[in-house]
N, C-alpha and C. Protein backbone atom coordinates (compact mmCIF):
# COMPACT_ATOMS: atom_id res chain seq x y z
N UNK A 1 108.47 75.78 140.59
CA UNK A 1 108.04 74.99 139.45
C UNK A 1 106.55 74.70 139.54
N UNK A 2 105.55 74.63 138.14
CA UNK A 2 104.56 73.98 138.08
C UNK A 2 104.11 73.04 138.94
N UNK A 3 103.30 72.42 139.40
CA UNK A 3 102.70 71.27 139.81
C UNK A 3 101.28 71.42 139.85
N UNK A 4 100.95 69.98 139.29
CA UNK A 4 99.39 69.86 139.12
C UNK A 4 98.70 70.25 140.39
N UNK A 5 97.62 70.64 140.90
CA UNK A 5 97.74 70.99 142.16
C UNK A 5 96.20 69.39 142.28
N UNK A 6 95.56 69.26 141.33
CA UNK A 6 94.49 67.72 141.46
C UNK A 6 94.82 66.96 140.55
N UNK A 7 94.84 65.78 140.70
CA UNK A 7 95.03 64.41 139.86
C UNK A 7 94.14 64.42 138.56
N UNK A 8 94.72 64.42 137.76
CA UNK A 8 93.78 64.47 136.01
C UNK A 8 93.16 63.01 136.27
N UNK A 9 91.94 63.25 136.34
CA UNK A 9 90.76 61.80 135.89
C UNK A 9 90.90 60.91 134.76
N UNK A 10 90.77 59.96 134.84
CA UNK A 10 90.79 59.11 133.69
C UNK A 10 89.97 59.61 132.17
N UNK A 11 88.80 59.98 132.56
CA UNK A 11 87.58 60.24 131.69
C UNK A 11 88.68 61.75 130.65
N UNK A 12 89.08 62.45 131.42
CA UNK A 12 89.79 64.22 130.83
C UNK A 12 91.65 63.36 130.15
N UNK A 13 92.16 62.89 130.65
CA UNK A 13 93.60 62.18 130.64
C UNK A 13 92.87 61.49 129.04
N UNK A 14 91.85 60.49 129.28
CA UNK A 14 91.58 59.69 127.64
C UNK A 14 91.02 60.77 126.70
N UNK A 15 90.30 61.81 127.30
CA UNK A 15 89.67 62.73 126.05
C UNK A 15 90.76 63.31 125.67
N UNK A 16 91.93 63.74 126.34
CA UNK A 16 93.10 64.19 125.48
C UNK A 16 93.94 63.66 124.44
N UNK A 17 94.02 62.48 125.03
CA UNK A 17 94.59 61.23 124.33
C UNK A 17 94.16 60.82 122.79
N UNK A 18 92.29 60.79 123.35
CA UNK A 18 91.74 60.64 121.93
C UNK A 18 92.02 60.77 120.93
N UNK A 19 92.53 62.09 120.37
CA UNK A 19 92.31 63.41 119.62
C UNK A 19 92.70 63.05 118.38
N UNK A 20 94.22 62.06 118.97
CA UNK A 20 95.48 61.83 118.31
C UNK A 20 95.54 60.41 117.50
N UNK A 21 94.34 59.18 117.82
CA UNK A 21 94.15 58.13 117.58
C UNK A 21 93.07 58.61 115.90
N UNK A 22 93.60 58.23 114.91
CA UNK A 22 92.84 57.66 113.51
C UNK A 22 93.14 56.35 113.43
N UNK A 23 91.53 56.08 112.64
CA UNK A 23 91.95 54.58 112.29
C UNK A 23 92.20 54.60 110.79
N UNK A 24 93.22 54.58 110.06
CA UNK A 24 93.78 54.39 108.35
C UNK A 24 92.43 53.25 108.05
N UNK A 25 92.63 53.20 106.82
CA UNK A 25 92.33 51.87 105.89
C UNK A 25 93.45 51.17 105.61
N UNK A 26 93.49 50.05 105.44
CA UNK A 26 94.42 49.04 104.94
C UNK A 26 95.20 49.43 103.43
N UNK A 27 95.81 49.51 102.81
CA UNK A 27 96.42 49.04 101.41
C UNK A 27 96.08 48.33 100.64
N UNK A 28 95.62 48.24 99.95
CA UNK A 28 94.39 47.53 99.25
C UNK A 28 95.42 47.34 97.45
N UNK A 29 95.40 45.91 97.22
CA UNK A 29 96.17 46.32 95.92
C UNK A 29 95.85 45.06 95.33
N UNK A 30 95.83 45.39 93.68
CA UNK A 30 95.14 44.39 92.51
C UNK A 30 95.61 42.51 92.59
N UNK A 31 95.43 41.59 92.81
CA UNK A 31 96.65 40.38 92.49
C UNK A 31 96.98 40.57 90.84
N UNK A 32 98.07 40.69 90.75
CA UNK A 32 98.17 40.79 88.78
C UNK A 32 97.72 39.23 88.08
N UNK A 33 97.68 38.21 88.68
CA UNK A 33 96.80 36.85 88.05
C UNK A 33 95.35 36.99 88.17
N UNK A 34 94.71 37.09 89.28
CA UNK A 34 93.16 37.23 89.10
C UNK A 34 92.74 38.51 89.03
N UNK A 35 93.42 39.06 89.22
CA UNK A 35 92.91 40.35 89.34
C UNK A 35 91.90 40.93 91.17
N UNK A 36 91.68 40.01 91.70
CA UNK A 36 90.99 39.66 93.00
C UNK A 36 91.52 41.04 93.91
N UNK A 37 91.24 41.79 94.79
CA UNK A 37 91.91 42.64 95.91
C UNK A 37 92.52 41.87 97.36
N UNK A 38 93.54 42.32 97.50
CA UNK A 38 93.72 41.59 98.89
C UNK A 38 94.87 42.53 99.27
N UNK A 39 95.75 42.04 100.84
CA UNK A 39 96.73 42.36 101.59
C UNK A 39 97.80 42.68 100.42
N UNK A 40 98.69 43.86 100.86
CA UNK A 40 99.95 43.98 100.06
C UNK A 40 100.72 42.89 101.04
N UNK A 41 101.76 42.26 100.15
CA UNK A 41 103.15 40.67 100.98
C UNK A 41 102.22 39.65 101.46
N UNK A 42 100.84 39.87 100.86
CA UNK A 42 100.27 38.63 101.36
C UNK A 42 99.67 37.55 100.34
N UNK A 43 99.46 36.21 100.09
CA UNK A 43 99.20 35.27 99.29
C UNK A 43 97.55 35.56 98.79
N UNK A 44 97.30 35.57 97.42
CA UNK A 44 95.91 35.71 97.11
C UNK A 44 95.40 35.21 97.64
N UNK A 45 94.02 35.17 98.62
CA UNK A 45 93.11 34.51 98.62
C UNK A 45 92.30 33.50 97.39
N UNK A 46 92.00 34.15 96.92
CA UNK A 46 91.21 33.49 95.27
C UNK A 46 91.95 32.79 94.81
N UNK A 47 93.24 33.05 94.08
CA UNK A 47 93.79 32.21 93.47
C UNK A 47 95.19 31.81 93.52
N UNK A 48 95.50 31.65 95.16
CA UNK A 48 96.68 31.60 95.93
C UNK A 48 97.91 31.23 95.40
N UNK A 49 98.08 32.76 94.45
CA UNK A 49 99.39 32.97 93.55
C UNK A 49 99.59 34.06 94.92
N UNK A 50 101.51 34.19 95.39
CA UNK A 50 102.12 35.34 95.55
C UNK A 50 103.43 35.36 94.97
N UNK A 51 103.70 36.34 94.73
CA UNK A 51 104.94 36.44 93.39
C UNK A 51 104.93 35.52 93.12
N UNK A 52 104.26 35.44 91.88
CA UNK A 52 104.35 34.48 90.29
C UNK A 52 104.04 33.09 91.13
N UNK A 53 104.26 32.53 92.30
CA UNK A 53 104.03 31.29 92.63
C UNK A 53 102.90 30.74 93.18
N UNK A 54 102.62 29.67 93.05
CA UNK A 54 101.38 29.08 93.69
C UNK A 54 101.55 28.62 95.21
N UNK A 55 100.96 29.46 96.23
CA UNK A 55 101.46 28.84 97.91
C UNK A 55 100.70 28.79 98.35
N UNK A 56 99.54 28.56 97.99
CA UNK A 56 98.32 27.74 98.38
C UNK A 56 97.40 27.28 97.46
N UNK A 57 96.41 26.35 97.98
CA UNK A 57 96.23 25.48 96.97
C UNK A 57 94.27 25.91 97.46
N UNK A 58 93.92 26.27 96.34
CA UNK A 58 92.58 26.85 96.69
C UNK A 58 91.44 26.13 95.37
N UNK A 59 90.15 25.58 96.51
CA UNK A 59 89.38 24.37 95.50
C UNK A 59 88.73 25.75 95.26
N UNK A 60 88.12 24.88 93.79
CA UNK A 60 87.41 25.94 92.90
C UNK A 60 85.44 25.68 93.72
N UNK A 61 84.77 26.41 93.29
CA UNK A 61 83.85 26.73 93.98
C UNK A 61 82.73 26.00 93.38
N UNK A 62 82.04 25.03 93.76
CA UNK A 62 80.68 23.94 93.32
C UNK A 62 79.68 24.19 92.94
């Protein structure tokens, strides 16, 4: 059978590894009340409606 005959280095072991790592972008989607962008399942920022409800309470800006 095979066997490595020297120990793979850290530095050659991560450059392989690399190759396989992308970083995506997030999901990015409209709020249908402000129209604002934010997290998909997450509470507007701007105008802290998520589904149809108000679950946070956000002061308007001075």
């Amino acid at each position: 059978m095979a066997v490595p005959k020297r120990k793979v280095s850290k530095a050659r072991r991560d450059k392989r590894r690399n190759s396989h790592w992308k970083l995506e972008t997030p999901g990015i989607v409209a709020c249908p009340n402000c129209g604002a962008y934010h997290l998909p399942h997450r509470a507007c920022k701007a105008c802290g409606k998520y589904n149809g409800r108000e679950v946070l309470r956000v002061e308007e800006a001075k």
